[in-house]
Protein backbone atom coordinates (compact mmCIF):
# COMPACT_ATOMS: atom_id res chain seq x y z
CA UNK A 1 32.69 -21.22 0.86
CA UNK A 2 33.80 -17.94 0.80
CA UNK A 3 31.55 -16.84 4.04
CA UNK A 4 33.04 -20.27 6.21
CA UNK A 5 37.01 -18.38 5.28
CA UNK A 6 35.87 -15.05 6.99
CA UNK A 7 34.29 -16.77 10.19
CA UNK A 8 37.63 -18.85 10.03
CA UNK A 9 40.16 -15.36 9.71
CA UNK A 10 37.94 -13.14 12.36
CA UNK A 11 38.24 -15.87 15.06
CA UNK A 12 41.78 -16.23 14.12
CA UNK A 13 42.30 -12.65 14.22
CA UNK A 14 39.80 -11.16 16.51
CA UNK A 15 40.99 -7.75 18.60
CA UNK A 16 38.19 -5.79 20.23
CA UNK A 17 37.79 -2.89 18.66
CA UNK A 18 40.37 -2.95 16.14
CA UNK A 19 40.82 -4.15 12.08
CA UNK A 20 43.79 -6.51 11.12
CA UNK A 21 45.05 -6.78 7.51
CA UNK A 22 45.58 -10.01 6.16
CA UNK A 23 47.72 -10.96 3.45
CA UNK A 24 46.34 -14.27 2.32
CA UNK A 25 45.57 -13.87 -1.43
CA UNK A 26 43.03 -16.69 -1.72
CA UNK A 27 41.46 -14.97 1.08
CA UNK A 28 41.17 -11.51 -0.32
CA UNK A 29 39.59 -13.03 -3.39
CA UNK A 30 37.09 -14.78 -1.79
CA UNK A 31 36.22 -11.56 0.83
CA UNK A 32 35.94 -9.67 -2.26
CA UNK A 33 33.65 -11.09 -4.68
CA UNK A 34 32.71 -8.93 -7.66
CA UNK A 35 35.18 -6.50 -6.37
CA UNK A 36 37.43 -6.55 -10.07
CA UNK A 37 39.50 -4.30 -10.36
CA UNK A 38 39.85 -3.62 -6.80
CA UNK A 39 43.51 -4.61 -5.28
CA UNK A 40 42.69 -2.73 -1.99
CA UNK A 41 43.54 -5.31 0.71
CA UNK A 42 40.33 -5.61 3.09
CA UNK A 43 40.90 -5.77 6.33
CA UNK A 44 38.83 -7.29 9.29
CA UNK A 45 37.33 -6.27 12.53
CA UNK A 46 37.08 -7.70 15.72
CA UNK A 47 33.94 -9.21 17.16
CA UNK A 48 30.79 -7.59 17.44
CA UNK A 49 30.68 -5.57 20.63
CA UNK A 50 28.03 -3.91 23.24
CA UNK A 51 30.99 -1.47 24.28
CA UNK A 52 32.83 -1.37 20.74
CA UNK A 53 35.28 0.79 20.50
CA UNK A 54 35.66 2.90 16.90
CA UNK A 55 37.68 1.38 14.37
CA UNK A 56 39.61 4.10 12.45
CA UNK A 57 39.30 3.47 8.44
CA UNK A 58 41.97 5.44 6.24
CA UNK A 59 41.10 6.66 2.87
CA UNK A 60 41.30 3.34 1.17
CA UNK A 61 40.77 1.26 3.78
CA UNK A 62 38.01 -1.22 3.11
CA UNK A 63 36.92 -3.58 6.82
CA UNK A 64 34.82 -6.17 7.11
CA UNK A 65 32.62 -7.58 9.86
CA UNK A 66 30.25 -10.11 10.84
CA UNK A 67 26.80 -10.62 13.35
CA UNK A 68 28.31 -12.79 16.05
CA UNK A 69 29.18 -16.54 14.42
CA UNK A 70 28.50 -15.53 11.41
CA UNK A 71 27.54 -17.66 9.00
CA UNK A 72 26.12 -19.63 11.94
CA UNK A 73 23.40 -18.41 14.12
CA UNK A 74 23.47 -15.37 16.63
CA UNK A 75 23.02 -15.49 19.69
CA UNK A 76 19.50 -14.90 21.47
CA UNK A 77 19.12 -11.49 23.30
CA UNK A 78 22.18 -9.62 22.21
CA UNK A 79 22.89 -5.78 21.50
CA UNK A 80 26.11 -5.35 20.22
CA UNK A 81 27.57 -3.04 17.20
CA UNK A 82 30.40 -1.73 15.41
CA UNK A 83 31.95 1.48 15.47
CA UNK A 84 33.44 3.24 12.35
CA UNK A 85 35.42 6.61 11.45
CA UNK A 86 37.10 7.64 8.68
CA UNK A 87 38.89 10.61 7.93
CA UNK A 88 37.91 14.44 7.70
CA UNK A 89 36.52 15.51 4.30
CA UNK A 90 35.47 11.43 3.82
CA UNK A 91 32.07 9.45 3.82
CA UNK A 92 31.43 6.06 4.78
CA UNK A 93 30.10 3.57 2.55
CA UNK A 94 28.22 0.22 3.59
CA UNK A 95 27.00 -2.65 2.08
CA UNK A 96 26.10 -6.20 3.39
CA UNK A 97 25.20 -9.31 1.76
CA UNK A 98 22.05 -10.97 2.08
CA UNK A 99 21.41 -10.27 5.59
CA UNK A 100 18.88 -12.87 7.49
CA UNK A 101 17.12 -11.82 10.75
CA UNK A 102 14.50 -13.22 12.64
CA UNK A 103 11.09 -11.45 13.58
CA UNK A 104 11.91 -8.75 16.49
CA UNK A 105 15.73 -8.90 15.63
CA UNK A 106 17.09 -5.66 13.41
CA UNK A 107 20.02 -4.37 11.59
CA UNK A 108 20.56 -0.66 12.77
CA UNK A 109 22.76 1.75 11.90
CA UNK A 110 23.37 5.21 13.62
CA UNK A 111 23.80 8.19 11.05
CA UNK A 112 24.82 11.36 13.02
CA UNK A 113 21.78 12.34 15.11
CA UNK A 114 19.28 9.29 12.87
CA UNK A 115 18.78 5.21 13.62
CA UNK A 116 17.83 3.43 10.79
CA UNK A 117 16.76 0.25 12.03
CA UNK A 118 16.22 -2.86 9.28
CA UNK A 119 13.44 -5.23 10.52
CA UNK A 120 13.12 -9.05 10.18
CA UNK A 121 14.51 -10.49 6.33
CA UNK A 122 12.70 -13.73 8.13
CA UNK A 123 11.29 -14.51 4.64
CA UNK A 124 13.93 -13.86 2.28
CA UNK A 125 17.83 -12.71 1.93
CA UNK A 126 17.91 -9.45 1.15
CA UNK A 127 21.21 -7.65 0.20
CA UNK A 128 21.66 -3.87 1.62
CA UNK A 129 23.45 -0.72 1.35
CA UNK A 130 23.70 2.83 2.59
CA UNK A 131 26.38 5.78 2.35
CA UNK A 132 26.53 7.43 5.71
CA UNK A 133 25.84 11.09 5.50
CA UNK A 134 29.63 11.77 7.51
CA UNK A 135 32.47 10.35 8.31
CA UNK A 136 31.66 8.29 11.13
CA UNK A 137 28.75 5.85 11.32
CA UNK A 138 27.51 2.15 13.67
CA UNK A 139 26.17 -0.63 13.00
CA UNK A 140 25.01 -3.11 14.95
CA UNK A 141 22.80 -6.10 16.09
CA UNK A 142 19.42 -5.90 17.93
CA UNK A 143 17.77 -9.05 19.56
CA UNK A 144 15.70 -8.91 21.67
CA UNK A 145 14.19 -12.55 21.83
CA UNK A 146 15.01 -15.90 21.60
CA UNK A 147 14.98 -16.28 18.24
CA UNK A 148 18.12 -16.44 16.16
CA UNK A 149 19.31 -16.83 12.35
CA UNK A 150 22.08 -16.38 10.00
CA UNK A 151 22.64 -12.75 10.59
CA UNK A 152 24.72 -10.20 8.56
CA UNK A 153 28.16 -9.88 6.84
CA UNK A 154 28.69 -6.66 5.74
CA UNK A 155 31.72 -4.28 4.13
CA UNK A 156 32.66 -0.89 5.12
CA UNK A 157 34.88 1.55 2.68
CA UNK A 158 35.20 5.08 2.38
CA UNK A 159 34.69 7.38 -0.40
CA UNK A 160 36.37 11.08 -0.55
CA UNK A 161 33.99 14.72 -0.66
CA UNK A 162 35.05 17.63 -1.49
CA UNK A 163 34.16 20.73 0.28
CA UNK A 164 30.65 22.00 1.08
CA UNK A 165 30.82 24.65 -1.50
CA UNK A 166 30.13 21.68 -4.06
CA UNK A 167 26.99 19.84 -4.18
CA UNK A 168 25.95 17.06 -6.22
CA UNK A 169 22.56 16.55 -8.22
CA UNK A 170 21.30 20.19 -8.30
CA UNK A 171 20.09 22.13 -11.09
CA UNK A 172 21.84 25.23 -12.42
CA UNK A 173 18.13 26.37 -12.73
CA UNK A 174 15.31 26.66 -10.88
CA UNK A 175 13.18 25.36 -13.60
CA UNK A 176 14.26 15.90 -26.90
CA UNK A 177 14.03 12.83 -26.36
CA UNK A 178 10.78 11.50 -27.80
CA UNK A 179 8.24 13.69 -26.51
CA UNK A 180 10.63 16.25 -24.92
CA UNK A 181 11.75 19.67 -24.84
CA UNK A 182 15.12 21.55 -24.40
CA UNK A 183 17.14 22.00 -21.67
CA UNK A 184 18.29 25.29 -20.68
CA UNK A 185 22.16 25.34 -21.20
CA UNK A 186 24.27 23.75 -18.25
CA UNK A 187 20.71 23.16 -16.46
CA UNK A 188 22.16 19.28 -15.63
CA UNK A 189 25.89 19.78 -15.09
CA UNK A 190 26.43 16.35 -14.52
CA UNK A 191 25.33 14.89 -18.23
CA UNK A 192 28.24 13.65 -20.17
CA UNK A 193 28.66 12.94 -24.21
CA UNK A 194 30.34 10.15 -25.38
CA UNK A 195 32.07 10.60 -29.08
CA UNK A 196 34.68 9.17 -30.82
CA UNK A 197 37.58 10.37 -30.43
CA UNK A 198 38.78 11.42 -34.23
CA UNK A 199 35.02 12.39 -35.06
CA UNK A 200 33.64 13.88 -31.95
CA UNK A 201 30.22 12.05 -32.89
CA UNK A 202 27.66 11.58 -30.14
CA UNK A 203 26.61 7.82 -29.90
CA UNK A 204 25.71 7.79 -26.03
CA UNK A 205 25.29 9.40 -23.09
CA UNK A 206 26.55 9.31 -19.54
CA UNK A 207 26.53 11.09 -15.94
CA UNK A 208 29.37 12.23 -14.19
CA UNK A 209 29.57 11.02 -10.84
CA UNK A 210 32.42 11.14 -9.00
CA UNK A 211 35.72 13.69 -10.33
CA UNK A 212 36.96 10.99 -12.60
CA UNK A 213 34.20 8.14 -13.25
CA UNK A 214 31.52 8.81 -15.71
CA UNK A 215 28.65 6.14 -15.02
CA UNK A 216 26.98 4.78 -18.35
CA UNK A 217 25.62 1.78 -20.29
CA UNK A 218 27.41 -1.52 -20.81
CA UNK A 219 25.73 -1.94 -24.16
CA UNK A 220 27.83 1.32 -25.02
CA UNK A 221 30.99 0.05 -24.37
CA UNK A 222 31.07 -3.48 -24.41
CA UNK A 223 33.46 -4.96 -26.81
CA UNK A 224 35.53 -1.66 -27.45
CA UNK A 225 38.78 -0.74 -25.80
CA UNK A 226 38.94 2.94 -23.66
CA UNK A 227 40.67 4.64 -26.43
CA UNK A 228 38.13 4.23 -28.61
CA UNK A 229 35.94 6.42 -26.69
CA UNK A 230 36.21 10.18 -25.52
CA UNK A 231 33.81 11.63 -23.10
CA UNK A 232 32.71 15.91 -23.68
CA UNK A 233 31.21 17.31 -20.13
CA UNK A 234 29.96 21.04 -19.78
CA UNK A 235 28.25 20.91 -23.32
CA UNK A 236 24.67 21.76 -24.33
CA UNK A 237 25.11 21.34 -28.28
CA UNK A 238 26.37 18.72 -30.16
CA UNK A 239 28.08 21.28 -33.11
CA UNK A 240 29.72 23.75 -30.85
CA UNK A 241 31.02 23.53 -27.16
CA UNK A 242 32.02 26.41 -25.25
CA UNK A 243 34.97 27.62 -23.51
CA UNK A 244 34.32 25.78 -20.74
CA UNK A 245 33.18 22.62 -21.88
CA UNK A 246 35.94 19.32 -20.89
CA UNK A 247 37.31 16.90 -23.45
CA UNK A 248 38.80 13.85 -21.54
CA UNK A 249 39.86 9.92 -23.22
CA UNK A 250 39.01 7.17 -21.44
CA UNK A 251 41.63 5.71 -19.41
CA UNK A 252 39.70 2.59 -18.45
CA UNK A 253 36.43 0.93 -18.81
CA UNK A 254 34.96 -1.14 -16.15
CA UNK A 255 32.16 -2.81 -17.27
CA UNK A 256 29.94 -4.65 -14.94
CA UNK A 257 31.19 -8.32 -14.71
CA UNK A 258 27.66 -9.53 -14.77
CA UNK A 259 26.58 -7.97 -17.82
CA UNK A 260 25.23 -10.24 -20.84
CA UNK A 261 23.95 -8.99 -23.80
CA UNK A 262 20.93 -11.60 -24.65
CA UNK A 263 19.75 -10.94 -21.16
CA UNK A 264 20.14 -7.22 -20.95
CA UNK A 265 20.80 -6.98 -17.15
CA UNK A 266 23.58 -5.32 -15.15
CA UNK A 267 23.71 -2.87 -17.79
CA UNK A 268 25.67 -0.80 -16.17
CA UNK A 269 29.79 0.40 -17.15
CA UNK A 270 32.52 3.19 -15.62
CA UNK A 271 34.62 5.46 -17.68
CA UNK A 272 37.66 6.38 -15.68
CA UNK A 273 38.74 9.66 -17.16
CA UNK A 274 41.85 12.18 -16.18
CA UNK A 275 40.33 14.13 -12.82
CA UNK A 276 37.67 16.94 -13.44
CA UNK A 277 38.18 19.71 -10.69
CA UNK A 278 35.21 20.14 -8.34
CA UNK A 279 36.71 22.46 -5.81
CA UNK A 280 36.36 25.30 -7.88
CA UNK A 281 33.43 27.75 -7.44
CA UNK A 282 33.09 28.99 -11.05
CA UNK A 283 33.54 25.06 -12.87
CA UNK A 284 29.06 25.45 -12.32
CA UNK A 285 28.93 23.83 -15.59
CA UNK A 286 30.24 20.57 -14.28
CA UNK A 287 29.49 18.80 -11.12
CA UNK A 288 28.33 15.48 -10.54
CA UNK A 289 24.78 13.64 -9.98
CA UNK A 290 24.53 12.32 -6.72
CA UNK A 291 23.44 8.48 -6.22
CA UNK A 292 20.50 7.29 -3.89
CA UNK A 293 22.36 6.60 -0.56
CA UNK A 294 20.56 3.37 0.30
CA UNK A 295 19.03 0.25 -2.23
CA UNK A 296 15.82 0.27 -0.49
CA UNK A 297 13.45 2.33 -2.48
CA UNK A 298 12.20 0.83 -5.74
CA UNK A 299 10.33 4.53 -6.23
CA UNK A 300 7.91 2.94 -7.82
CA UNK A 301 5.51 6.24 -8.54
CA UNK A 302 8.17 8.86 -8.64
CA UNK A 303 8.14 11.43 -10.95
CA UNK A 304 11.56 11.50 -12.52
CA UNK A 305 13.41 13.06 -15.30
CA UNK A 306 15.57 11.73 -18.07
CA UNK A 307 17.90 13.39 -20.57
CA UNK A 308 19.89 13.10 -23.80
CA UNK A 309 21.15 13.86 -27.09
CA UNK A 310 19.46 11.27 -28.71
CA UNK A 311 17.09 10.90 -31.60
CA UNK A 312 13.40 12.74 -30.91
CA UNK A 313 11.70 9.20 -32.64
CA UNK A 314 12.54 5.73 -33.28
CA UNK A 315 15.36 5.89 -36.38
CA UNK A 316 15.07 10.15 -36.31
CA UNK A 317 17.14 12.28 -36.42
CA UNK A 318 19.23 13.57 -33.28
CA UNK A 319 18.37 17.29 -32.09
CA UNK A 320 21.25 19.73 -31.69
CA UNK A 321 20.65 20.48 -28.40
CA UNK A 322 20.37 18.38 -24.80
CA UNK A 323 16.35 17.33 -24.54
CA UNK A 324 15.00 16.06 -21.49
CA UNK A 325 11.13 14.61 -20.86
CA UNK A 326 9.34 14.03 -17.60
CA UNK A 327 8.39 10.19 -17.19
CA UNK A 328 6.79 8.84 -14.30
CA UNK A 329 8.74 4.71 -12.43
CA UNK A 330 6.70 1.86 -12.73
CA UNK A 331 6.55 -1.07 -10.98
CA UNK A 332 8.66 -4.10 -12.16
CA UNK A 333 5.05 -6.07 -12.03
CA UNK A 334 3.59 -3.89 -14.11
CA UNK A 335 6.37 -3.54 -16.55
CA UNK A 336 6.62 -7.48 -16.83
CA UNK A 337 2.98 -7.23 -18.50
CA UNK A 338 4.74 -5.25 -21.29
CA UNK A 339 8.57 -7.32 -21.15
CA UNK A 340 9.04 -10.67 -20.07
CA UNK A 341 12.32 -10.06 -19.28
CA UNK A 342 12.43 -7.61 -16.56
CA UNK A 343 14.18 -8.21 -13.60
CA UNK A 344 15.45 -6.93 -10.26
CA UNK A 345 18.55 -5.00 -12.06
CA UNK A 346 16.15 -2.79 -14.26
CA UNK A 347 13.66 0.03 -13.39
CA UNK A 348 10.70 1.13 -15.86
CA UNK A 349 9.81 4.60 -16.47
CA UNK A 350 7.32 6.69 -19.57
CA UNK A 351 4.63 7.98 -20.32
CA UNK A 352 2.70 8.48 -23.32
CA UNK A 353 4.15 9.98 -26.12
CA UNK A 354 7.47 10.39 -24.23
CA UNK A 355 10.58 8.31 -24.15
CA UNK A 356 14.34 8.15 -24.06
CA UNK A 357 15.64 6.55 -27.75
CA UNK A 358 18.27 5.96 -30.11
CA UNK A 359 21.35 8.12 -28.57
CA UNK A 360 20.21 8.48 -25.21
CA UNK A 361 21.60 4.86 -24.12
CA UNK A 362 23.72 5.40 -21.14
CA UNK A 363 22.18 8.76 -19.84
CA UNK A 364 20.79 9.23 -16.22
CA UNK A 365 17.22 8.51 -14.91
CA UNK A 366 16.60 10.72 -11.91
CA UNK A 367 14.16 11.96 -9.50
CA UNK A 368 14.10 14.46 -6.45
CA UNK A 369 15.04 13.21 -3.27
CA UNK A 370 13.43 12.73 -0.18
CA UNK A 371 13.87 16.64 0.90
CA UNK A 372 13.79 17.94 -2.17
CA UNK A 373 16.92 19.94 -2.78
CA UNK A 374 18.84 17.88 -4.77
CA UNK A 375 18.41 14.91 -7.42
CA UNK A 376 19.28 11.29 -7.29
CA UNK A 377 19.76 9.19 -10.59
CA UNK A 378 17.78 5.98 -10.18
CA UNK A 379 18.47 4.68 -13.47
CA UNK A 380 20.80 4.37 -16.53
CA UNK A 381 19.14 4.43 -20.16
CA UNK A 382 19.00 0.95 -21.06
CA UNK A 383 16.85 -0.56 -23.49
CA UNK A 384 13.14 -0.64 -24.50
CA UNK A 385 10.77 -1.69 -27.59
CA UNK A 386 10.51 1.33 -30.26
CA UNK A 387 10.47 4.64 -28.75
CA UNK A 388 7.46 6.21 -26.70
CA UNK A 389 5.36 2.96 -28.27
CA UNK A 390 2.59 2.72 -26.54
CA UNK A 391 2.02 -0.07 -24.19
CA UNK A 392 6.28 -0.32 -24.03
CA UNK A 393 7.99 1.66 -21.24
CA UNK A 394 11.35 2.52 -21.60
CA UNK A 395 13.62 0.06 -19.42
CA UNK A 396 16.73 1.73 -17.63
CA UNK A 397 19.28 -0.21 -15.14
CA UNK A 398 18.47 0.03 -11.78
CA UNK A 399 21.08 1.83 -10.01
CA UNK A 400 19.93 0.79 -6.10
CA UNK A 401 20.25 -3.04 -7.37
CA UNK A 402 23.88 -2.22 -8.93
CA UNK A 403 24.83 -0.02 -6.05
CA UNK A 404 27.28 -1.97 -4.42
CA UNK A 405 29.61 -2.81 -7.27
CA UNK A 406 29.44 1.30 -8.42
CA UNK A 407 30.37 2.31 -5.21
CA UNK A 408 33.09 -0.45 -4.86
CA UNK A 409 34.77 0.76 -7.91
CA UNK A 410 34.54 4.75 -6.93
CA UNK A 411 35.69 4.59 -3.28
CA UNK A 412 38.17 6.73 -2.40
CA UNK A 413 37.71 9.29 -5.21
CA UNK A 414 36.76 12.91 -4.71
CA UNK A 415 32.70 13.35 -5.13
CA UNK A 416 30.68 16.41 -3.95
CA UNK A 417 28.10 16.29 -1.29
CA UNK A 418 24.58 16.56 -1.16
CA UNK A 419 22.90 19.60 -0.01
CA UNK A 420 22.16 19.88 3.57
């Protein structure tokens, strides 16, 4: 197994402090499972350390690293972490596969002046990730007992930002879908059309997200090829854009390898389109949504918004202009009373009389994060019985659960910031 070859290369390779590239192509494709796409050679760190020195990640450098005999047990009563940096003007990115711990053993990471510690997974493997507010971060391993388990395997990479004059997720102001009402015009500079090419119809909807990837639906772009689709961004109408509204093709589409249609899950897919340009000041009517930065919160409560260009009732007709209608997340329990087939790759959001519909398939779910000054989309318009049917929430992918592989496929590319 895939986990056994890692243990194997790290002991094989092991330097204190240090990552070492290695060129084994059986190897790589095992260390980087649902990675496709991704020909970035990973490289691996030393051993876990209680004096570690900082391993120095370049721009698309990807490491990864291990709890101390990893996939075996580690040991009782041991401290010891890694040290990362990347480079100025970068973030770091983690995720780790289903970590195990034992009661009064943690997972903690240090985030500039913050400790996030992850308690005991005694009961259950639970996957995790988290995007490091700067460019250097630690993790490490805290046991303080006797107890031992499986520990944590886990993969660093590093994702570009662009200066602190651009921010991602917030409003241009302070301020129809089924149910909903217009936006003002650029109000969400990160929602993207998608037409067809010759036509310029609308048939989905999208969220730019980092300067070239546009995140949307797999259902809207499964079984087509990237120049069948065109993406518009700075546009409020669907009959006239303005000067400063952004045509780009698609150069790729990545959708995600786990999507099926009968099942409906991992409906998630990435446009790669030609670079916008976030640097500049006056480009306010395009900037990108931010994502959550860890796949913790199921926000389950949350008030959240969603927004489109689709039809205003099931088999309408589509308004001119971008709508948008307040919903509030449900639990996946209580959403399971309503579809049988919910799982832990979709989110639930409505309320009555208000919906996302025909059109708005691939547009962002988002709500405020936890300090308020910016947004974070949480989901991706997915599917749902009727629109605004009572009793039927609408169903959106779950973007903590699908994290990972985003992130994975949009490291090293420019993004903007959140607010401070």
């Amino acid at each position: 197994p895939w986990n056994l070859c890692i243990t194997f290369v790290v002991l094989l390779l092991a330097r204190l402090g240090s990552c070492k590239v290695t060129t084994e192509e059986s190897q790589i494709a095992l260390l980087q499972q649902n990675r496709t796409h991704d020909r970035r050679v990973p490289v691996l760190a030393g051993s876990c350390s209680s004096t570690p020195e900082t391993i120095n990640l370049n721009a698309d450098d990807q490491c990864i690293f291990t709890s101390p005999n990893y996939p075996n047990h580690y040991p009782a009563r041991v401290k010891c972490s890694f040290k990362f940096q990347a480079p100025a003007g970068h973030q770091l990115m983690l995720y780790c596969n289903p970590v195990r711990m034992t009661w009064w053993s943690t997972l903690y990471l240090i985030d500039n002046d913050k400790t996030i510690r992850k308690g005991c997974f005694f009961c259950s493997d639970v996957a995790y990730s988290y995007t490091f507010s700067s460019n250097t971060g630690e993790v490490g391993l805290d046991n303080g007992h006797w107890f031992t388990s499986k520990g944590f395997s886990c993969l660093m990479s590093v994702k570009k930002t662009t200066s602190s004059s651009c921010h991602c997720g917030v409003p241009n102001s302070s301020t129809r879908i089924v149910g909903g009402v217009e936006t003002k015009e650029h109000q969400y500079p990160w929602m993207v059309m998608l037409v067809w090419p010759n036509s310029l119809v609308q048939f989905c909807g999208g969220s730019l997200i980092t300067s070239k990837h546009v995140l949307t639906a797999a259902h809207c772009t499964y079984g087509t090829s990237a120049n069948n689709i065109a993406v518009l961004l700075g546009v409020h109408r669907t009959s006239s854009y303005p000067s400063t509204a952004q045509y780009r093709l698609v150069k790729q589409i990545m959708n995600h390898p786990r999507y099926i249609i009968a099942t409906k899950g991992y409906d998630v897919s990435l446009l790669v389109i030609d670079p916008v340009d976030l640097s500049s000041s006056s480009s306010v009517t395009i900037r990108p949504i931010c994502l959550p930065t860890t796949s913790e919160h199921n926000y389950v409560g949350a008030a959240a918004t969603v927004a489109g260009w689709g039809t205003n009732s099931s088999g309408g007709v589509s308004p001119d202009s971008l709508n948008k209608v307040d919903v509030s997340v449900l639990s996946n329990k209580v959403c399971k009373k309503s579809y049988s087939k919910i799982t832990g790759t979709m989110i639930c959001a409505g309320e009555t009389g208000k919906d996302s519909c025909q059109g708005d398939s691939g547009g962002p779910l988002w709500t405020k994060s936890a300090n308020g000054k910016h947004v974070v989309e949480i989901g991706v318009v997915s599917w749902g019985k009727g629109c605004a049917w009572k009793g039927y929430p609408g169903v959106y992918a779950r973007v903590t659960a699908l994290l990972q592989w985003i992130q994975s496929k949009t490291a090293g590319t420019t993004t903007c910031q959140p607010p401070s």
